[in-house]
C-alpha atoms as a PDB file:
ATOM      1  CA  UNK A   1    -102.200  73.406 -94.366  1.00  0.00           C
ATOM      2  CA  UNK A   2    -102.757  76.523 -92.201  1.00  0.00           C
ATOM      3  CA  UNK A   3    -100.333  77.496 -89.655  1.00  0.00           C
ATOM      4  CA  UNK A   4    -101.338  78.075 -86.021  1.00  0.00           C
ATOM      5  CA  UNK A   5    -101.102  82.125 -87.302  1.00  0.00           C
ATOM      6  CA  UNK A   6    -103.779  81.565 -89.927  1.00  0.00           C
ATOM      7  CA  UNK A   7    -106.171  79.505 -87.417  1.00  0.00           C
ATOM      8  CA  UNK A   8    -105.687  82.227 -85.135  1.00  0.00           C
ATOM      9  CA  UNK A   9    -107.390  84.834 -87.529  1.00  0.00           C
ATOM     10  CA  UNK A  10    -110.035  82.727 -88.178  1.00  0.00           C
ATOM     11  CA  UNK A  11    -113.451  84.380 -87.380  1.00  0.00           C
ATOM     12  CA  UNK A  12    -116.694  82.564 -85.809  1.00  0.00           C
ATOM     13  CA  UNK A  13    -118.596  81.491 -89.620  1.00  0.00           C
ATOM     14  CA  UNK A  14    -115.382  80.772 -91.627  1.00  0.00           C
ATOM     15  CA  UNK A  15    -115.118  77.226 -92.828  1.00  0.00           C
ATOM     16  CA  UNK A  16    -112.477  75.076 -92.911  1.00  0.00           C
ATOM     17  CA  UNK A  17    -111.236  72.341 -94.604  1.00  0.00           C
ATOM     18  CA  UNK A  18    -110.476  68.784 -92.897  1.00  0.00           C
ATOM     19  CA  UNK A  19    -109.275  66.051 -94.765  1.00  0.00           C
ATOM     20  CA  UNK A  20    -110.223  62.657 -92.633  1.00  0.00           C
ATOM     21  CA  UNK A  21    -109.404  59.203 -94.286  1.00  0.00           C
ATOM     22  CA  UNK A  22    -106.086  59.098 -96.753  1.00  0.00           C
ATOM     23  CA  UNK A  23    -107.498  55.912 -98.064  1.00  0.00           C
ATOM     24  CA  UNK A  24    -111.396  56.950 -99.090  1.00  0.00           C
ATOM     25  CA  UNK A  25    -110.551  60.272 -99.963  1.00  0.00           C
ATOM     26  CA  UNK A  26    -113.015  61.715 -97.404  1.00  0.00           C
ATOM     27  CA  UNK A  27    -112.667  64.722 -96.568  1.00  0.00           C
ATOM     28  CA  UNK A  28    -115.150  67.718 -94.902  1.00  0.00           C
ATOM     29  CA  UNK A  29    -115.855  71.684 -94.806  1.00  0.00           C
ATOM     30  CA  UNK A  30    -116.376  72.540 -90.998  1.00  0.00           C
ATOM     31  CA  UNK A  31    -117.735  75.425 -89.532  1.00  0.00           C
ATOM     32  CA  UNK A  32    -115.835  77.539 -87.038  1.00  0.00           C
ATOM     33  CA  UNK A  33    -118.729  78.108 -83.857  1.00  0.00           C
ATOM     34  CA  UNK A  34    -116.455  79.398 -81.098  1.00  0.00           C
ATOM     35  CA  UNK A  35    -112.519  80.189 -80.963  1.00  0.00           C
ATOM     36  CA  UNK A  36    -111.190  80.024 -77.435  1.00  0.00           C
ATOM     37  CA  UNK A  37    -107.875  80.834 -76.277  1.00  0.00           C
ATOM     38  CA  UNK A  38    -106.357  77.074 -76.824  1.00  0.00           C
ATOM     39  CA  UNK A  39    -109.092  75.563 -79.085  1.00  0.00           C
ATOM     40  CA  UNK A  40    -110.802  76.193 -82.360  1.00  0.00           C
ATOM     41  CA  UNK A  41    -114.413  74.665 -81.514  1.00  0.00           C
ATOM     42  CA  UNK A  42    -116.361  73.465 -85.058  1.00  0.00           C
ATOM     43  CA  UNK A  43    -119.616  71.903 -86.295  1.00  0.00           C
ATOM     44  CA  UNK A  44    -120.083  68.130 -86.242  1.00  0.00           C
ATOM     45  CA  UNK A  45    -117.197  68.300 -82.326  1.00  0.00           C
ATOM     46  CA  UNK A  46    -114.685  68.807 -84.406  1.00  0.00           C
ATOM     47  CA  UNK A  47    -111.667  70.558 -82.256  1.00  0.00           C
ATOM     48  CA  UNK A  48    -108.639  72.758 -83.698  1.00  0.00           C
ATOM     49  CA  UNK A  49    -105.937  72.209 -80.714  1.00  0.00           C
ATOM     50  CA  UNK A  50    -104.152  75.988 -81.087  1.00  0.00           C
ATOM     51  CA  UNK A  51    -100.673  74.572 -79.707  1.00  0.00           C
ATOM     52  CA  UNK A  52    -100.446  72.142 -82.670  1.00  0.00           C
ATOM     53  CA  UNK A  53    -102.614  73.393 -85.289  1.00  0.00           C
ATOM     54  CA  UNK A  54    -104.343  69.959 -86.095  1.00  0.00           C
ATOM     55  CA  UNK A  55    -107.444  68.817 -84.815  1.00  0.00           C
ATOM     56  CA  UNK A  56    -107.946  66.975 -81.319  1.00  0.00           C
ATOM     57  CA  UNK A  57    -107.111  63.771 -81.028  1.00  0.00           C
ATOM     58  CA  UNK A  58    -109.919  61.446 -81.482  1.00  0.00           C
ATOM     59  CA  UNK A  59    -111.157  57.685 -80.411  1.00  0.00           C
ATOM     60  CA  UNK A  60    -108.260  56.220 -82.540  1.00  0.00           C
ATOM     61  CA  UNK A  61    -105.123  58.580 -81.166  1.00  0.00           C
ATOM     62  CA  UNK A  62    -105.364  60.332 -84.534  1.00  0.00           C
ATOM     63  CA  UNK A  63    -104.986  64.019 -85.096  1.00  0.00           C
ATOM     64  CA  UNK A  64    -105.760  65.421 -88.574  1.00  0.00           C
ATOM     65  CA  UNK A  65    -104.166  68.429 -90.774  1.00  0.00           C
ATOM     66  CA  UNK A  66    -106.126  71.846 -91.285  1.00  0.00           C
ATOM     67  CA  UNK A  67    -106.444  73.643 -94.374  1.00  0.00           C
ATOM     68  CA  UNK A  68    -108.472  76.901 -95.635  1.00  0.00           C
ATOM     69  CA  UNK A  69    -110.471  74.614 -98.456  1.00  0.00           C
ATOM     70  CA  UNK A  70    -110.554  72.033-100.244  1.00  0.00           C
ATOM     71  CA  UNK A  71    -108.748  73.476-103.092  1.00  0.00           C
ATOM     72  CA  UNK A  72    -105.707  74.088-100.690  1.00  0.00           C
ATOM     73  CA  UNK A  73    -105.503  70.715 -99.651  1.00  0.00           C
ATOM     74  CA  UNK A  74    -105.438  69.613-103.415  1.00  0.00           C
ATOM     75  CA  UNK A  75    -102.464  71.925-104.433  1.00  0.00           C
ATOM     76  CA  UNK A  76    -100.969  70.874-100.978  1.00  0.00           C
ATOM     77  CA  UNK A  77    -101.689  67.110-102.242  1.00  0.00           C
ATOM     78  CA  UNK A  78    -100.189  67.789-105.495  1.00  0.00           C
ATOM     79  CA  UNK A  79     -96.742  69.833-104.145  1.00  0.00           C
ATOM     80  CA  UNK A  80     -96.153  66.612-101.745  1.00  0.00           C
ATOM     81  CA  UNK A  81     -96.639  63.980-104.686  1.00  0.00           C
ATOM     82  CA  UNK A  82     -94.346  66.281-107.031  1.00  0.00           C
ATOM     83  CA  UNK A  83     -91.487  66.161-104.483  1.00  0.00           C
ATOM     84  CA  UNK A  84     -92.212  62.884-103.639  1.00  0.00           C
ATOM     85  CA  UNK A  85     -91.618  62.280-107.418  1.00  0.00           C
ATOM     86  CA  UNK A  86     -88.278  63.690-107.535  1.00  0.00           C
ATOM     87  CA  UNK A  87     -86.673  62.275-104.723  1.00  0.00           C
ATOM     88  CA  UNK A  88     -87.542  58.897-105.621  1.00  0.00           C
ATOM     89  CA  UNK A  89     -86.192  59.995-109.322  1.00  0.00           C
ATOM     90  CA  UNK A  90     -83.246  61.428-107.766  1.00  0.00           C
ATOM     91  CA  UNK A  91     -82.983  57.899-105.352  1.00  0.00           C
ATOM     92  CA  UNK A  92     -82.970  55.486-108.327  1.00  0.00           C
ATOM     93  CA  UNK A  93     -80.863  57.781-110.741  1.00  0.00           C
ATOM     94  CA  UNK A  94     -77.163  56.509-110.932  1.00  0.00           C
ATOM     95  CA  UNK A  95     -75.983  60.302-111.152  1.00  0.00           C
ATOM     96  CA  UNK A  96     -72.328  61.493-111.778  1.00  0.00           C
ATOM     97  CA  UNK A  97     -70.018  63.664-109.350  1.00  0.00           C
ATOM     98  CA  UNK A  98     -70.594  66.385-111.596  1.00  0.00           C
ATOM     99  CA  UNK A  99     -74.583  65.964-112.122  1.00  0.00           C
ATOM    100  CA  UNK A 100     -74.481  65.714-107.750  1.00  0.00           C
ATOM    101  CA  UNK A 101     -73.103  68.960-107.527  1.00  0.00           C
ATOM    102  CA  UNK A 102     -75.284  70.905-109.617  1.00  0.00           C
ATOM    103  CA  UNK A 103     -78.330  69.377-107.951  1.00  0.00           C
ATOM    104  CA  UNK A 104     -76.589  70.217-104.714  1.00  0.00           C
ATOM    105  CA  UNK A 105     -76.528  73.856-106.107  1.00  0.00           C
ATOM    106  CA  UNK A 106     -80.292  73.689-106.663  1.00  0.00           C
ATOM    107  CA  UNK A 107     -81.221  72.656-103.003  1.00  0.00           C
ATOM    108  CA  UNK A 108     -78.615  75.043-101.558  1.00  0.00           C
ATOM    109  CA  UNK A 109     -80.579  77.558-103.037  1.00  0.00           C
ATOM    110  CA  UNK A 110     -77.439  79.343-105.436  1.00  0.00           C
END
């Protein structure tokens, strides 16, 4: 996902990735036309809000995630689904005191 930093470098022509329905898998390149001081204006009325980095909210109350391509958003994807894979193997592990420590060393960062 880009940070507000990144969409603030972004030049009139670069494209950007949008990534619309988690359940069809749809998702779009977009355009950037015109950068203003609090929006990101693209093809097809998409909107970048600069205060949030996501998109405008549309019809539905829905704001959507921003990333450079499509490529990003798959390694994104895959990172979330990885971590989502080891907390839930973490969750349903019965560990012992000493296997909770040295996972708590891990996260701590030691």
């Amino acid at each position: 996902m880009l940070s507000i930093d990144e969409l603030k470098q972004l030049e009139v022509g670069d494209t950007v990735f949008i990534f619309t329905n988690s359940k069809r898998g749809f998702g779009w390149n977009h355009t950037v036309e015109k950068i203003g001081r609090k929006y990101i204006y693209l093809d097809q009325q998409e909107i970048i809000d600069l205060t949030t980095g996501k998109t405008k909210k549309d019809y539905r109350g829905i704001s959507l995630n921003v990333w450079k391509d499509e490529a990003a958003y798959q390694e994104d994807l895959r990172k979330h689904r990885y971590i989502r894979k080891i907390k839930s193997a973490v969750e349903e592990t019965k560990l012992s005191y000493d296997q909770a420590l040295k996972i708590d060393v891990v996260l701590r960062g030691e």
